[in-house]
C-alpha atoms as a PDB file:
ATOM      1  CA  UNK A   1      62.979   7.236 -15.148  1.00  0.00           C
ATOM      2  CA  UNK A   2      59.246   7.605 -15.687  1.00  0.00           C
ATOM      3  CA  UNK A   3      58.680  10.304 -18.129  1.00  0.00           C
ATOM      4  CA  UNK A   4      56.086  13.272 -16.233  1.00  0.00           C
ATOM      5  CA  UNK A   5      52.883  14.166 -17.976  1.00  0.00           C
ATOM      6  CA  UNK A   6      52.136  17.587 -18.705  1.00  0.00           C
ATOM      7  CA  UNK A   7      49.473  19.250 -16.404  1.00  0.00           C
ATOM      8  CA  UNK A   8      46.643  18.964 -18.978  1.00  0.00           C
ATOM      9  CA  UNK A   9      47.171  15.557 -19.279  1.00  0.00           C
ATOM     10  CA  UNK A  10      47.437  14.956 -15.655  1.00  0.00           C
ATOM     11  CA  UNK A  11      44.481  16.676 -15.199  1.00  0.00           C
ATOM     12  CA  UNK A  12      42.565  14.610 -17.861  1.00  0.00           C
ATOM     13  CA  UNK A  13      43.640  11.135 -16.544  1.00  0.00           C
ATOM     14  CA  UNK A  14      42.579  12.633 -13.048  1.00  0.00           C
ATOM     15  CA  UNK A  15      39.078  13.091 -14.583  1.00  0.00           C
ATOM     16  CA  UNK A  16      39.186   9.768 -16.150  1.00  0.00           C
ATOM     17  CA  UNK A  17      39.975   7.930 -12.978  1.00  0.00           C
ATOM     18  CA  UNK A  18      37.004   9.769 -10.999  1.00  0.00           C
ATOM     19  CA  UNK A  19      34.298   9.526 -14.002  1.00  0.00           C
ATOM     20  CA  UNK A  20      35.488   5.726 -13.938  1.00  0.00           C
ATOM     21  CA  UNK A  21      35.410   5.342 -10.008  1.00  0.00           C
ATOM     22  CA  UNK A  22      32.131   7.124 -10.232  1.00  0.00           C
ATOM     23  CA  UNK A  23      30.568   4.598 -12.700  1.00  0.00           C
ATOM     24  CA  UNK A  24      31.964   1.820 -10.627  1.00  0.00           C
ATOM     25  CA  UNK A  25      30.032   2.735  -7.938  1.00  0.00           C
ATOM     26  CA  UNK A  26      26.403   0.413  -6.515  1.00  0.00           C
ATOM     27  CA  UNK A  27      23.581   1.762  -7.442  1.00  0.00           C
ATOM     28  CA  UNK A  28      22.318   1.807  -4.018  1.00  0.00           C
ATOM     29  CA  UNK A  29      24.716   4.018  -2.926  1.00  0.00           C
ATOM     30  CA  UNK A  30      21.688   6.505  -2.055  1.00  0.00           C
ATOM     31  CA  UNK A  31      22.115   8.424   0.778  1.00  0.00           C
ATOM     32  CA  UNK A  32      18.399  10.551   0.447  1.00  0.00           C
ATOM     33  CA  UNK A  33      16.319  11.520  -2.226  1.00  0.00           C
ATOM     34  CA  UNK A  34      14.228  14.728  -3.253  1.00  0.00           C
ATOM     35  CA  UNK A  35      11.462  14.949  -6.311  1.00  0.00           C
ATOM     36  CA  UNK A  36       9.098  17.888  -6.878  1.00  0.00           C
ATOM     37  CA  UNK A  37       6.904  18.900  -9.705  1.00  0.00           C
ATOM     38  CA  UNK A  38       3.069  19.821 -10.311  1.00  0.00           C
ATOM     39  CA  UNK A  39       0.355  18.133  -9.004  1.00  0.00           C
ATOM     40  CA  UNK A  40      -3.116  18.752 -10.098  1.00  0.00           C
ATOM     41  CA  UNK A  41      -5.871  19.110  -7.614  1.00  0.00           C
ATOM     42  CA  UNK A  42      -7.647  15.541  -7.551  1.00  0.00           C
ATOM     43  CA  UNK A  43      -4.500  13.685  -8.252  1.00  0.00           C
ATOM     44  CA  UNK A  44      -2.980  11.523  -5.451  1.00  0.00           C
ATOM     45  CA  UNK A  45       0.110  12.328  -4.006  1.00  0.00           C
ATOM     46  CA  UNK A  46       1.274   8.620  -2.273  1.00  0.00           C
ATOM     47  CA  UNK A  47       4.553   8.473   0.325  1.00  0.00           C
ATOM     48  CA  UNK A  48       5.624   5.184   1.691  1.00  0.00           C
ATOM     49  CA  UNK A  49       8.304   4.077   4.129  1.00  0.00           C
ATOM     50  CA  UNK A  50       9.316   0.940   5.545  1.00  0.00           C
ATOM     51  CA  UNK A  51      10.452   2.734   8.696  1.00  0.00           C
ATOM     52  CA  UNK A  52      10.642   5.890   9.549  1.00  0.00           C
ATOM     53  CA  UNK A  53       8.767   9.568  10.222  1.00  0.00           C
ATOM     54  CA  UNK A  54       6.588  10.898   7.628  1.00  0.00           C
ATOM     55  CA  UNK A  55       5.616  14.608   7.495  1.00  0.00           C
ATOM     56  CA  UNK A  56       3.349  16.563   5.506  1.00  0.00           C
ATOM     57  CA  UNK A  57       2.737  19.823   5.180  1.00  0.00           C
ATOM     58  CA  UNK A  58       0.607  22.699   2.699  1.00  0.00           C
ATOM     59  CA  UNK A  59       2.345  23.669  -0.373  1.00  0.00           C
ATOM     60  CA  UNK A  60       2.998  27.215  -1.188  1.00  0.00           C
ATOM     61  CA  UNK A  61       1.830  26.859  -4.691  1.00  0.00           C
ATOM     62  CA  UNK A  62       1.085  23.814  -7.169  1.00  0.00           C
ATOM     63  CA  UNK A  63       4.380  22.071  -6.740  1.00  0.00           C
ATOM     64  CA  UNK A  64       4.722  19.241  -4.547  1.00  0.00           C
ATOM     65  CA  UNK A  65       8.072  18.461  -2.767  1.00  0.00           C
ATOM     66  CA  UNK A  66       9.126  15.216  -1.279  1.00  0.00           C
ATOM     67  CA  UNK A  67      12.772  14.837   0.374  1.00  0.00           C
ATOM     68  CA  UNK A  68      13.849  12.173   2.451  1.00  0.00           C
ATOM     69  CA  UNK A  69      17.145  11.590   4.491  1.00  0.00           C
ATOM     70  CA  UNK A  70      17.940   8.449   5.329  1.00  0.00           C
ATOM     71  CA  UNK A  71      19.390   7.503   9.103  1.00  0.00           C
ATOM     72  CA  UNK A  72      21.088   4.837  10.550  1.00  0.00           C
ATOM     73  CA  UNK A  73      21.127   3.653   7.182  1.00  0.00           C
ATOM     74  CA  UNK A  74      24.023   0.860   6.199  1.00  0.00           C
ATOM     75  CA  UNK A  75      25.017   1.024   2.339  1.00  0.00           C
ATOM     76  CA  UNK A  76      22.056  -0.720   0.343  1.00  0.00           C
ATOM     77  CA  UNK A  77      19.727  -1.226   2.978  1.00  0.00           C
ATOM     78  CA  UNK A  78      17.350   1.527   1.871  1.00  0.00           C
ATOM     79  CA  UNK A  79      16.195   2.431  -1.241  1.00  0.00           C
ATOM     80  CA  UNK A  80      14.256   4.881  -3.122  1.00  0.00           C
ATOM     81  CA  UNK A  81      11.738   4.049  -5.774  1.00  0.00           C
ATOM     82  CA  UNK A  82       9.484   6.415  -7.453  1.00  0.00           C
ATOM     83  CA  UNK A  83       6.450   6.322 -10.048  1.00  0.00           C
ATOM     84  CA  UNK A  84       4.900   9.407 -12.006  1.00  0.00           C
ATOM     85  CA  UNK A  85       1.179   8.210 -13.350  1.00  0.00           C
ATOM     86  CA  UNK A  86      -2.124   9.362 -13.532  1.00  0.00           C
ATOM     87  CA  UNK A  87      -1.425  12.823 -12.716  1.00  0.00           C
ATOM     88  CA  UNK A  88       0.019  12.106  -9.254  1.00  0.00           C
ATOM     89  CA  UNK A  89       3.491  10.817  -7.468  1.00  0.00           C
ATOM     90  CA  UNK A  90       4.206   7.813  -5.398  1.00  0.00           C
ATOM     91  CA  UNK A  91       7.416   7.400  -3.663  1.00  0.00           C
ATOM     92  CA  UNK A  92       8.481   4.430  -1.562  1.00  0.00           C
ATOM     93  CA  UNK A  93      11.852   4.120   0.592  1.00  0.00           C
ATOM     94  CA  UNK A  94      12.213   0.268   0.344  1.00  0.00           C
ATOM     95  CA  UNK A  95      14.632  -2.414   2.036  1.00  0.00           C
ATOM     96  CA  UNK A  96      15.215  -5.678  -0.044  1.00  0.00           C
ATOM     97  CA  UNK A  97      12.861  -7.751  -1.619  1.00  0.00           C
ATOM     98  CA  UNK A  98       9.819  -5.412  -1.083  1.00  0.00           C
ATOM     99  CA  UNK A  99       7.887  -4.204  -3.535  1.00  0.00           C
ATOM    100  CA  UNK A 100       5.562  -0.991  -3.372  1.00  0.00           C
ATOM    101  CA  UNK A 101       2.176  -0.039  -5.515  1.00  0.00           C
ATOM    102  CA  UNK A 102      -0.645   1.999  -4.619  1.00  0.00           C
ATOM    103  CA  UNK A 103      -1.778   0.338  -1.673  1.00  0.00           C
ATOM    104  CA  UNK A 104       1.804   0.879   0.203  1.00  0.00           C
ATOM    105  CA  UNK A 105       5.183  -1.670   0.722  1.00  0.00           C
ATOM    106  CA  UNK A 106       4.593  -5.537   0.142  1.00  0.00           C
ATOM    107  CA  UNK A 107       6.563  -8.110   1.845  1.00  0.00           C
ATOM    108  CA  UNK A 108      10.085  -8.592   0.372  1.00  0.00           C
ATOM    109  CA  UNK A 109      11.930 -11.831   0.588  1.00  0.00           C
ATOM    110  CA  UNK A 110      12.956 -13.766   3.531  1.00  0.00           C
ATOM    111  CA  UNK A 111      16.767 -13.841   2.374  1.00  0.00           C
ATOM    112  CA  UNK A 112      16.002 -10.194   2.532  1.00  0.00           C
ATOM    113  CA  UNK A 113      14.347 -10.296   5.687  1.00  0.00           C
ATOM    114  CA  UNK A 114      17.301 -11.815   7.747  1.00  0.00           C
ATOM    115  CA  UNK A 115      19.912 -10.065   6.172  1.00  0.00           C
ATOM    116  CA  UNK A 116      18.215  -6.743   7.412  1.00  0.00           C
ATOM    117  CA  UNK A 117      16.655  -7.728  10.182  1.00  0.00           C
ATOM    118  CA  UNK A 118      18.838  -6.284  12.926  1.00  0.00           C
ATOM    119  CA  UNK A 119      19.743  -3.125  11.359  1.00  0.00           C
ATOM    120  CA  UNK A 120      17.788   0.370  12.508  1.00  0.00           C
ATOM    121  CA  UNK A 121      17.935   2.184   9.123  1.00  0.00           C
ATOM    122  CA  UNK A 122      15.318   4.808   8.133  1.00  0.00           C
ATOM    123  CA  UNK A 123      13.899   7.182   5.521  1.00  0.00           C
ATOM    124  CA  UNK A 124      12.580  10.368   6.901  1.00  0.00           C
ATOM    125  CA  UNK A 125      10.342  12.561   4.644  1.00  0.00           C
ATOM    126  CA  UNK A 126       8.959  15.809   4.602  1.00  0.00           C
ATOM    127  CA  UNK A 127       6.252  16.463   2.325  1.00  0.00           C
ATOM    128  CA  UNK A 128       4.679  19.524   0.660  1.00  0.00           C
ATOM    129  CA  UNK A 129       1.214  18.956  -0.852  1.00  0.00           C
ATOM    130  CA  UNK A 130      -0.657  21.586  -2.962  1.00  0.00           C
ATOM    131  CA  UNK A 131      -4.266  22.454  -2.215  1.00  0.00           C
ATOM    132  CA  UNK A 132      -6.639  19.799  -3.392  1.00  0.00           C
ATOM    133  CA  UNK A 133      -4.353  16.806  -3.775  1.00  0.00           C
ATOM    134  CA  UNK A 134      -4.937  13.248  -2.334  1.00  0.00           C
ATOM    135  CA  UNK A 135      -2.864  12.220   0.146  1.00  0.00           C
ATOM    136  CA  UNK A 136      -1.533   8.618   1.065  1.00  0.00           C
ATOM    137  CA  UNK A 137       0.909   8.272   3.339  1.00  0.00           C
ATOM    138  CA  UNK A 138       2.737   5.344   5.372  1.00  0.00           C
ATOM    139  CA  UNK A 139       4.863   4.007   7.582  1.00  0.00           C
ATOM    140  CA  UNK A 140       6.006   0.419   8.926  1.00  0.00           C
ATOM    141  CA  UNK A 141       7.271   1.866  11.914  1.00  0.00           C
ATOM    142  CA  UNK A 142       7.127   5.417  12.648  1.00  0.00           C
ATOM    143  CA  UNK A 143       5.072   8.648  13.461  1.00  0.00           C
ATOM    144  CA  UNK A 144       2.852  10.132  10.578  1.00  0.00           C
ATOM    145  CA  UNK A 145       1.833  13.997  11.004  1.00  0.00           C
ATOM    146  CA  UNK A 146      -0.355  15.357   8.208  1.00  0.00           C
ATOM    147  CA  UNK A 147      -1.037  19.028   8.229  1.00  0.00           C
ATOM    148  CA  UNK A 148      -2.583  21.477   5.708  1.00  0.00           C
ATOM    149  CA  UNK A 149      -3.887  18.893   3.636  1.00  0.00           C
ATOM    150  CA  UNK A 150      -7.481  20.436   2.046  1.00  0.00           C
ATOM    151  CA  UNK A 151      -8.723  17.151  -0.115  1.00  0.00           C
ATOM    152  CA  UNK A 152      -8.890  13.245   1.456  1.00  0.00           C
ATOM    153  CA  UNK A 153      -6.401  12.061   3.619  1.00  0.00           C
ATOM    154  CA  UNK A 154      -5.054   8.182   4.055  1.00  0.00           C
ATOM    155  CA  UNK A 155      -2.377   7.872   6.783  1.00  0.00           C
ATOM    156  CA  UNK A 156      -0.998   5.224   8.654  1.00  0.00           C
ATOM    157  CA  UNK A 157       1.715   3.624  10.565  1.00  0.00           C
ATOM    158  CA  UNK A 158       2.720  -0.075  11.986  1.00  0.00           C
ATOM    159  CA  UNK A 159       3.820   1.364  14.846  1.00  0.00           C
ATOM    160  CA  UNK A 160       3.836   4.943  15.605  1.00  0.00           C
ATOM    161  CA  UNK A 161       1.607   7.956  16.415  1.00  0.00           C
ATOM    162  CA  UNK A 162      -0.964   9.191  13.344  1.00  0.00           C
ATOM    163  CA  UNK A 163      -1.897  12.756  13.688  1.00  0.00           C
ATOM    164  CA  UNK A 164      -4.133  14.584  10.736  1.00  0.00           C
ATOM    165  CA  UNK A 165      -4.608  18.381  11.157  1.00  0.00           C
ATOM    166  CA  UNK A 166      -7.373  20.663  10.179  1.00  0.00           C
ATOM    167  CA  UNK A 167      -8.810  21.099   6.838  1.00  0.00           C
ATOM    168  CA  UNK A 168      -8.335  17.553   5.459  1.00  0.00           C
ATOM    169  CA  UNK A 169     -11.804  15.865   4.017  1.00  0.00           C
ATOM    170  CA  UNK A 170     -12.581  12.543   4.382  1.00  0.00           C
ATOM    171  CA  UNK A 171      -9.645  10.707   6.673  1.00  0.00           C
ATOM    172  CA  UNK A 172      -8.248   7.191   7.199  1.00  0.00           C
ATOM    173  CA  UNK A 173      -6.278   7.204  10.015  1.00  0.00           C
ATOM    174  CA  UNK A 174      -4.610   4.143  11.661  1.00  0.00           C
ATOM    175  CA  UNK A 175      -2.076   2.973  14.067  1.00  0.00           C
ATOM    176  CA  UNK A 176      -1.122  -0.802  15.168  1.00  0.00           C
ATOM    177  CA  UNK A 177       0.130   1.123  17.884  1.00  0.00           C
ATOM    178  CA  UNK A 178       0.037   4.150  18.986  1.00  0.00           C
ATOM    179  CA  UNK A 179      -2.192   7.479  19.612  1.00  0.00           C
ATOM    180  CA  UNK A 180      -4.571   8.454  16.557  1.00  0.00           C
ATOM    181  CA  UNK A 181      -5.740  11.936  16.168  1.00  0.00           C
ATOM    182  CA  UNK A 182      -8.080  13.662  13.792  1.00  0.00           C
ATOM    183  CA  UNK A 183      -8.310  17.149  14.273  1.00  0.00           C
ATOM    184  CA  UNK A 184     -10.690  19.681  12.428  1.00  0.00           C
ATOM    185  CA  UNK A 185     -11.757  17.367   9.323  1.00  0.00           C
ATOM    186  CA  UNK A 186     -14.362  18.450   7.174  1.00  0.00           C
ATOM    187  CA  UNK A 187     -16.089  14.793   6.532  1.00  0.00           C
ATOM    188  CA  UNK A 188     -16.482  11.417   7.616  1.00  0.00           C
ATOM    189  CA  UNK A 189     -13.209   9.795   9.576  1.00  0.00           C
ATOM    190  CA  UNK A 190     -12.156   6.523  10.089  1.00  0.00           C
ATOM    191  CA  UNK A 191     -10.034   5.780  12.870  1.00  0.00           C
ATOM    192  CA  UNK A 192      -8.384   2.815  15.002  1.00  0.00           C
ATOM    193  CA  UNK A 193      -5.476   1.981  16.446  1.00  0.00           C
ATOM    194  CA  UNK A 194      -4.387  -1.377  18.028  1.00  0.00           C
ATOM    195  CA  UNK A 195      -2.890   0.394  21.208  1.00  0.00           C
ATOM    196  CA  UNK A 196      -2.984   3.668  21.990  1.00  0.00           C
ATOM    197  CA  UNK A 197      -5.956   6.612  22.382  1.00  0.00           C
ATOM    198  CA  UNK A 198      -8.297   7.788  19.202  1.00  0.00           C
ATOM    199  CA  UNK A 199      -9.252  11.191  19.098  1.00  0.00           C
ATOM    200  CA  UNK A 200     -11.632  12.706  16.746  1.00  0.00           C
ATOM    201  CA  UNK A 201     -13.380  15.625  15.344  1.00  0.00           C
ATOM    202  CA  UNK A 202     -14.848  16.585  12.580  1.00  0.00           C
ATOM    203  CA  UNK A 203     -17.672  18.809  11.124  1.00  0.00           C
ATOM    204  CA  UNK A 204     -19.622  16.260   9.406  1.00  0.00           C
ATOM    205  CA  UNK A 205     -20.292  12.375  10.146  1.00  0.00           C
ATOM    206  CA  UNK A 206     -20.500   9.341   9.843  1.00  0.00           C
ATOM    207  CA  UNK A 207     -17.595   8.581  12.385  1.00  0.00           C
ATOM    208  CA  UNK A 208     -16.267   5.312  13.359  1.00  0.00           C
ATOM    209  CA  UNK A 209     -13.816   5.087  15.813  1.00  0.00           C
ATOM    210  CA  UNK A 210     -11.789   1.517  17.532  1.00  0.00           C
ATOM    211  CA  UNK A 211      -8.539   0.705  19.712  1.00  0.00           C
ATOM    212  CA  UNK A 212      -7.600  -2.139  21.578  1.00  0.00           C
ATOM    213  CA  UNK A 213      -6.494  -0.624  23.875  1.00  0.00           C
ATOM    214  CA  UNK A 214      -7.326   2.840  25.293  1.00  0.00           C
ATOM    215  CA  UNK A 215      -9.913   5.915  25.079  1.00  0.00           C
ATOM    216  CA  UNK A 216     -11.789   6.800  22.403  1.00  0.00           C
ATOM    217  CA  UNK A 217     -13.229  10.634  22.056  1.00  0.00           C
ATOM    218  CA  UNK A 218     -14.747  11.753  19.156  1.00  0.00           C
ATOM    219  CA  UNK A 219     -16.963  15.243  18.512  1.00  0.00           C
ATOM    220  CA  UNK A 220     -18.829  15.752  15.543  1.00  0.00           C
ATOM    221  CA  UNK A 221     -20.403  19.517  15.197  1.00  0.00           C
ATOM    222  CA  UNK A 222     -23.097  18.482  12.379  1.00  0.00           C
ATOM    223  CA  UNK A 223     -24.762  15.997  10.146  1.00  0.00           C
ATOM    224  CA  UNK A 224     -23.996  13.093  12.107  1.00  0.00           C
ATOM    225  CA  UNK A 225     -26.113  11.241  10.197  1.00  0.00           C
ATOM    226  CA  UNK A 226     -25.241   7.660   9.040  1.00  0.00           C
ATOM    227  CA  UNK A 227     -24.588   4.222  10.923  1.00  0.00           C
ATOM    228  CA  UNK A 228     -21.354   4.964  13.487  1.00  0.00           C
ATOM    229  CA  UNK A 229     -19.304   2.081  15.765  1.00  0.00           C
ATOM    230  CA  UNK A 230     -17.312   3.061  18.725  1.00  0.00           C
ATOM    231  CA  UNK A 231     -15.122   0.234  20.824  1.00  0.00           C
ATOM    232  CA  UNK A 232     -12.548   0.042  22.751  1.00  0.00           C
ATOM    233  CA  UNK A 233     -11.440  -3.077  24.577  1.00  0.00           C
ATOM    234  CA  UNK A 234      -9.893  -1.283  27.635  1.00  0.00           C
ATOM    235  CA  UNK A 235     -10.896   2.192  28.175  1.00  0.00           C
ATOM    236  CA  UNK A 236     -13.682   4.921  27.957  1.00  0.00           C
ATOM    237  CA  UNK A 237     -15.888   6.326  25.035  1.00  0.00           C
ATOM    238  CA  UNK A 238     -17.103   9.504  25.365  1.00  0.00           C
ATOM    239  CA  UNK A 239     -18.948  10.998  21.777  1.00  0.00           C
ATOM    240  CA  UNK A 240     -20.334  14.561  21.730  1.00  0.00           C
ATOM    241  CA  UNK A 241     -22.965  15.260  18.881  1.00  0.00           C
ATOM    242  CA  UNK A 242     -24.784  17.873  17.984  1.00  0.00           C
ATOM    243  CA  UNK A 243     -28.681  18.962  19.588  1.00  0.00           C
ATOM    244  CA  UNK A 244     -30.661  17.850  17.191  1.00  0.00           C
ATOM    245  CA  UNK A 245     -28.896  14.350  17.148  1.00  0.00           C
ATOM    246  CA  UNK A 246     -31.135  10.937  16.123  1.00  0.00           C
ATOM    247  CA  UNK A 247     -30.079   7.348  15.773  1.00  0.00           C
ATOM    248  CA  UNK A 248     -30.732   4.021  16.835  1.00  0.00           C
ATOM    249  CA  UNK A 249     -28.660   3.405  20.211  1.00  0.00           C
ATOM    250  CA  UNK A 250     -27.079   0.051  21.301  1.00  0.00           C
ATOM    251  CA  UNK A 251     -24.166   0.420  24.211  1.00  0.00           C
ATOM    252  CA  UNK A 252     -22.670  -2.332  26.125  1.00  0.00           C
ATOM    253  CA  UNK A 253     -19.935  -2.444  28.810  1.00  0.00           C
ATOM    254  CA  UNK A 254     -17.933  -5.284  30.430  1.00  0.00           C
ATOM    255  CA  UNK A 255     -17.094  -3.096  33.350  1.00  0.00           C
ATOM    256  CA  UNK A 256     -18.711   0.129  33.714  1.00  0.00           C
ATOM    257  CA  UNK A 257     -21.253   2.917  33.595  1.00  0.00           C
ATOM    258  CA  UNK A 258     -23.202   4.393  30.654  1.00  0.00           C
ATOM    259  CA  UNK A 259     -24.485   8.010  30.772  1.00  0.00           C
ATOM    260  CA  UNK A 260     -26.179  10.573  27.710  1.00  0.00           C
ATOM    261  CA  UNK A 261     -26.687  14.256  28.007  1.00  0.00           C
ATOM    262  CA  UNK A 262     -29.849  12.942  24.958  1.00  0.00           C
ATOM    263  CA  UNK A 263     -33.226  11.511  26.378  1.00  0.00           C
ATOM    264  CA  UNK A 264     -33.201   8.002  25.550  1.00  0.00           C
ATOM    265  CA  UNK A 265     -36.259   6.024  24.893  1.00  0.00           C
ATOM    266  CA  UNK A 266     -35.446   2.481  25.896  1.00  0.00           C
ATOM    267  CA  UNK A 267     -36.152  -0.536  23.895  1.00  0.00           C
ATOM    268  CA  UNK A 268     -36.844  -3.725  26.242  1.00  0.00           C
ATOM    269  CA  UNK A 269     -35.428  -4.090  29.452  1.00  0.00           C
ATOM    270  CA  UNK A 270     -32.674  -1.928  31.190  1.00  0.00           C
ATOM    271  CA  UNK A 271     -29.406  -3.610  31.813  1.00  0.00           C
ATOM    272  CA  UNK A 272     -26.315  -2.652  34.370  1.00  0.00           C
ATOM    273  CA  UNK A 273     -24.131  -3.579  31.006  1.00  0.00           C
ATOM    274  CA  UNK A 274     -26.497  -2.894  28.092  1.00  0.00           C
ATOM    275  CA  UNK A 275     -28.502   0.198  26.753  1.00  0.00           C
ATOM    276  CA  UNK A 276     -30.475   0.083  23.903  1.00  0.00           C
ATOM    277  CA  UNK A 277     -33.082   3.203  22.645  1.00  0.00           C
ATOM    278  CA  UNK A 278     -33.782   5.688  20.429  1.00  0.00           C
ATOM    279  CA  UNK A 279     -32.104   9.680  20.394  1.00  0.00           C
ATOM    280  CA  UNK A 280     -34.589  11.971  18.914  1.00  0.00           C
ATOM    281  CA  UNK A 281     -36.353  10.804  15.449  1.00  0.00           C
ATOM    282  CA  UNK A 282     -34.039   8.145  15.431  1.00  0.00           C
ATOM    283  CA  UNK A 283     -32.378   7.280  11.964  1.00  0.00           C
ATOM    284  CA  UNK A 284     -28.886   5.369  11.516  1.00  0.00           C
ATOM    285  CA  UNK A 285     -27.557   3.028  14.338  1.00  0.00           C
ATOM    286  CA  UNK A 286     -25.070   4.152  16.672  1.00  0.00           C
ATOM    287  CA  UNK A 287     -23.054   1.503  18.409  1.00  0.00           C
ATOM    288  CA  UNK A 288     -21.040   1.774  21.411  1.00  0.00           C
ATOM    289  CA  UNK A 289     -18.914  -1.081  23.087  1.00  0.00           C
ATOM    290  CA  UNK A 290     -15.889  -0.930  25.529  1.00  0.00           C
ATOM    291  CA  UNK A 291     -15.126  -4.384  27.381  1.00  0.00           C
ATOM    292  CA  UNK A 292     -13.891  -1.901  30.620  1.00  0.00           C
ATOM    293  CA  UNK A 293     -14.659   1.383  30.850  1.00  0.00           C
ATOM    294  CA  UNK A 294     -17.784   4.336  30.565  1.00  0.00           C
ATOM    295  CA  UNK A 295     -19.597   5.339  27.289  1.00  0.00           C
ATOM    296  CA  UNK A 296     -20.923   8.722  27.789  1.00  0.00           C
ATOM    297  CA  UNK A 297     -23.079  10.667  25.104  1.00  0.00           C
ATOM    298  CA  UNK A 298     -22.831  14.380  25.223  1.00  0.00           C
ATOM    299  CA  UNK A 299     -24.696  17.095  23.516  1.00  0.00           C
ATOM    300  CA  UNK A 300     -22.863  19.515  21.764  1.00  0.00           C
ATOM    301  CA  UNK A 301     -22.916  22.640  23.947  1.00  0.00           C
ATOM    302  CA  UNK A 302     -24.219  21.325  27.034  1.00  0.00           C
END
């Protein structure tokens, strides 16, 4: 007869067996992840994601916050890396094989590749940014949403809609497919997307603005001064600028009309397809291109 072991040590070797099971357990065995800590205004505050939604959001104070939850996730295929340097965060939700830095996810390994190619994991975040901190955010495939942000803004997906909210500064926003808004920006804006609409406005220029596919709109309230480029290879541009508006105009269509609210003195010969003139005092070019569709020029208040 096995002799029985008194309830302490039952209790201990029950212990034991967990803090051993626990230790024996892969390290990707992640299921989410959640950091937060101060961030200085000026630092950079960097989220990447192989796949999946990113969402920022204002910060009630100085701390930043960043939680993710992984879904559809197998064990392993995700996992969370994280750096602390320079005064700001970056976070990356990786598969294997990839690597992350700065500049977002890089590649993996083609072993890696096949073994996760057919699964539909990702890692959703939500992210709290204090005023005055960089953001750089990412996605291989899924939405981006940045709101609240005060200082620049970087965001971009492989596939999915990018939307940045009022209040950001200067913005990089991008999309291989999908809509691309900026909304309320204080400063110059880059935007483009591969397939899907760009919309645009901001309170200060230069703009530039490009799709693929789809319409590009884009307002600009003041000091729109600089060299700007619209296109769009299927669809309409319509830019509204402010009255006292000057640049160097050059607009072609494959297919369509062009129209401007400004008086435009025309360089050279008129053209059903091609414009070219000066707005006002002239000053930086403005560039305008859409292989089917109508560029239209409107005056801010008009």
């Amino acid at each position: 007869m096995t002799p029985s072991l008194p309830n302490p040590a039952r209790a201990a070797l029950a212990a034991c067996t967990l803090a051993l099971a626990a230790a024996a357990a892969p390290a990707h065995a992640q299921r989410g992840f959640d950091w937060n800590g101060e961030v200085a205004s000026g630092a950079t505050l960097r989220v990447y994601t192989t796949s999946g939604t990113v969402t920022v959001r204002e910060a009630s104070g100085r701390t930043a916050r960043i939680h993710a939850e992984l879904e559809n996730a197998a064990e392993g295929e995700i996992r969370f890396v994280s750096d602390r340097s320079g005064g700001g965060v970056r976070v990356c939700a990786l598969r294997e094989g990839a690597t992350c830095n700065d500049n977002g996810v890089q590649g993996g390994n083609s072993n890696g590749w096949r073994q996760w190619r057919n699964r539909r994991g990702k890692a959703n975040f939500t992210v709290e940014v204090p005023r005055g901190v960089v953001v750089r955010v990412s996605s291989g495939n899924g939405d981006v949403a940045v709101s609240g942000a005060t200082a620049d803004v970087h965001a971009a997906s492989g596939n999915g809609d990018v939307r940045v909210g009022a209040g950001a500064a200067t913005v990089g926003a991008s999309s291989g497919n999908g809509t691309v808004m900026v909304d309320g920006a204080r400063g110059p804006v880059h935007a483009s997307s591969g397939n899907g609409r760009v919309t645009v406005s901001t309170a200060a220029g230069p703009v530039n603005a490009s799709t693929g596919n789809g319409r590009v709109e884009v307002a600009i309230a003041s000091r729109a001064s600089g060299d700007m480029e619209f296109s769009s290879g299927n669809g309409s541009i319509t830019v509204t600028l402010p009255s006292d508006f000057g640049a160097q105009v050059e607009a072609s269509t494959g297919n369509g009309g062009f129209q401007s609210d400004f008086p435009l003195q025309v360089n050279g010969r008129i053209s059903s397809h091609r414009v070219s003139g000066t707005i006002g005092r002239g000053g930086g070019r403005l560039r305008l291109s859409t292989g089917n569709g109508s560029i239209t020029l409107r005056r801010a208040g008009s």
